[in-house]
N, C-alpha and C. Protein backbone atom coordinates (compact mmCIF):
# COMPACT_ATOMS: atom_id res chain seq x y z
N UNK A 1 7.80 6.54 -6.61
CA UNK A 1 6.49 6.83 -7.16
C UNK A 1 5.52 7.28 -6.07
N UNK A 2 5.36 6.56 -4.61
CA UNK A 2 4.45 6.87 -3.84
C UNK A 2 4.58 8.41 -3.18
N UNK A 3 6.38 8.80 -2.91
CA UNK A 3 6.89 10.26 -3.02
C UNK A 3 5.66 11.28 -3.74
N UNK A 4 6.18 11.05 -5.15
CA UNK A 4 5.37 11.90 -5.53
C UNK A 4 4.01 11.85 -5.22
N UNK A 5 3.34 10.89 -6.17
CA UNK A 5 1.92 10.38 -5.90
C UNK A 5 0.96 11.46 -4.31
N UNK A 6 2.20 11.70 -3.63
CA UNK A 6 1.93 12.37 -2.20
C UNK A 6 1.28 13.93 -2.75
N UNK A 7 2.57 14.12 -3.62
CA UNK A 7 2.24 15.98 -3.54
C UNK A 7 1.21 16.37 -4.89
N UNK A 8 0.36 17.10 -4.75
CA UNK A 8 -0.46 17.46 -5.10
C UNK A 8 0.04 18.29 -6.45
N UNK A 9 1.35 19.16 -6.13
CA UNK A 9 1.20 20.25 -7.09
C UNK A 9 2.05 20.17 -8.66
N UNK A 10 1.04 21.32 -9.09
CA UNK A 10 1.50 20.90 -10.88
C UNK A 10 1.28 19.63 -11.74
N UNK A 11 0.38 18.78 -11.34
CA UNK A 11 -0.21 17.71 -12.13
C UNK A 11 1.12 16.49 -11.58
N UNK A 12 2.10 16.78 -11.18
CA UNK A 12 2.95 15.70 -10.86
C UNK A 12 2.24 14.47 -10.83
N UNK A 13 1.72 14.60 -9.99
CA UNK A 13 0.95 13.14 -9.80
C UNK A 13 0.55 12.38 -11.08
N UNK A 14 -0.30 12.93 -12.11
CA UNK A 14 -0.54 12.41 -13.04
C UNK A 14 0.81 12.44 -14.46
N UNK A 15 1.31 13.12 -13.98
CA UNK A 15 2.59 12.98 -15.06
C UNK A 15 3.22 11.42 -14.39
N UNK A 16 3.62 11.41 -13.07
CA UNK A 16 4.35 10.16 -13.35
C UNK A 16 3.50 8.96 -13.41
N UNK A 17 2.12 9.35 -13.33
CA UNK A 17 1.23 8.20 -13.61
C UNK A 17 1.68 7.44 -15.06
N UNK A 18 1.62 8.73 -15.97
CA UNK A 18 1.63 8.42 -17.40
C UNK A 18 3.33 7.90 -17.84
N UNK A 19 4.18 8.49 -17.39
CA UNK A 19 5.45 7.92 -17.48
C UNK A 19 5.66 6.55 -16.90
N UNK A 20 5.58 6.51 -15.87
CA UNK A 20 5.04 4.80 -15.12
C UNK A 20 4.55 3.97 -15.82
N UNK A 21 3.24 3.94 -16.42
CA UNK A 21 2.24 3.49 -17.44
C UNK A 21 3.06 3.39 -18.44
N UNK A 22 3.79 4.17 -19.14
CA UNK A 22 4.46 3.99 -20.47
C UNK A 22 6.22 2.81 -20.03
N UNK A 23 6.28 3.36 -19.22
CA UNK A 23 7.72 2.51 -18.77
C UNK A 23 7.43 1.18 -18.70
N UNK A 24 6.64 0.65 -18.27
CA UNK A 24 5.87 -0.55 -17.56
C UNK A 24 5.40 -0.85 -19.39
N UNK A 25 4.99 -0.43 -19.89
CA UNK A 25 4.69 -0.95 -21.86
C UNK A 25 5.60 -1.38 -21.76
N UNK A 26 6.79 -0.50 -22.03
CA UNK A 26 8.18 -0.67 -23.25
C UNK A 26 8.79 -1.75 -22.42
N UNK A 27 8.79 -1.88 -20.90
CA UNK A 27 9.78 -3.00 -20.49
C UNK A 27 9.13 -4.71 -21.00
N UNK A 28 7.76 -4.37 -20.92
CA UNK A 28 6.71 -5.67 -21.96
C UNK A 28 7.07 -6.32 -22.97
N UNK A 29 7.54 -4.86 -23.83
CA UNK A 29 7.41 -4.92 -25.65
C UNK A 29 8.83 -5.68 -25.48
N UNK A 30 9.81 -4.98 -24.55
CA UNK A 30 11.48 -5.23 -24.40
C UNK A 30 11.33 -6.84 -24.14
N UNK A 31 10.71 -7.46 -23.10
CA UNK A 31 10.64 -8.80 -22.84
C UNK A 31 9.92 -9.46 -23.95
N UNK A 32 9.11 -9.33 -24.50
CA UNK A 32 8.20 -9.58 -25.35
C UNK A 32 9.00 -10.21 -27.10
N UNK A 33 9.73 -9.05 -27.62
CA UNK A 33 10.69 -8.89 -28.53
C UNK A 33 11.85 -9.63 -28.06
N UNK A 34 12.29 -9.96 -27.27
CA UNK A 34 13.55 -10.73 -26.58
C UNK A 34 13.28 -11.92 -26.60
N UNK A 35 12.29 -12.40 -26.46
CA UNK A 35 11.53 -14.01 -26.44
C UNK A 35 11.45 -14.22 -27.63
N UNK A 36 10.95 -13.66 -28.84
CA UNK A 36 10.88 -14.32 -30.34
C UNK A 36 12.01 -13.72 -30.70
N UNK A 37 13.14 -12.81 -30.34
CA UNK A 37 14.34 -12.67 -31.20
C UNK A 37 15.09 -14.33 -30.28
N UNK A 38 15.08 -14.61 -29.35
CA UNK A 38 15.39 -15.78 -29.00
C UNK A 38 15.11 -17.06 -29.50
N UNK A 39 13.92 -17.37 -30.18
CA UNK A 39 12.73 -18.05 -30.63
C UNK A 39 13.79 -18.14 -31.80
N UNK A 40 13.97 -17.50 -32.70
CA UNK A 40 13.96 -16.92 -34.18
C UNK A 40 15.38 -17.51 -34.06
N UNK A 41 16.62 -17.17 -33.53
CA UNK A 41 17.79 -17.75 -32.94
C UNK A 41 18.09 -19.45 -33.16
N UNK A 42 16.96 -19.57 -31.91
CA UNK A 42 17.04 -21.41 -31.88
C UNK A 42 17.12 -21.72 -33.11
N UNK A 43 15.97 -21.36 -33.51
CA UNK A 43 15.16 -21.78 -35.07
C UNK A 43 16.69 -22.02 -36.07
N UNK A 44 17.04 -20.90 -36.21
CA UNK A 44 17.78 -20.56 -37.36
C UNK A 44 19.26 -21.40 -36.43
N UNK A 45 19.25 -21.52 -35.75
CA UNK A 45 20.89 -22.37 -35.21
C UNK A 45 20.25 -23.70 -35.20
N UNK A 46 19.63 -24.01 -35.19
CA UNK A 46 19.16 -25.59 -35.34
C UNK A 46 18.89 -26.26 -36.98
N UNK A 47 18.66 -25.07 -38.03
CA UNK A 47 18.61 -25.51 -39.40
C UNK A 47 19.69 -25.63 -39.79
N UNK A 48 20.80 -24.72 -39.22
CA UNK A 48 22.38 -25.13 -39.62
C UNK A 48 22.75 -26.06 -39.35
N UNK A 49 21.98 -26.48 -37.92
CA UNK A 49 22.74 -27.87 -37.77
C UNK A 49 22.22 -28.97 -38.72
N UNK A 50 21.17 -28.76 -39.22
CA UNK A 50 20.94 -30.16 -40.01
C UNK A 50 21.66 -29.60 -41.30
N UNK A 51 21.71 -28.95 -41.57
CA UNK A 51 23.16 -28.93 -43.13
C UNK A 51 24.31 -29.62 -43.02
């Protein structure tokens, strides 16, 4: 990132700003969604066990 960030030309700079920025979301949403599909898991393997 700092590579680019260097060169000036063709908006580069701000393109991988915005790709960066968006990568850095989805790996959030990815951790984020992984914790309550985990959550949701327990839940539902622990009601079987009381049957």
């Amino acid at each position: 990132m700092t590579d680019v960030c260097d060169r000036p030309e063709d908006g580069l700079k701000d393109k991988a700003k915005f790709y960066y920025e968006h990568i850095d979301y989805l790996e959030s949403q990815y951790k984020h969604f992984g914790r309550i599909l985990a959550e949701m898991l327990i839940t539902v393997f622990q009601e079987e066990d009381k049957v």
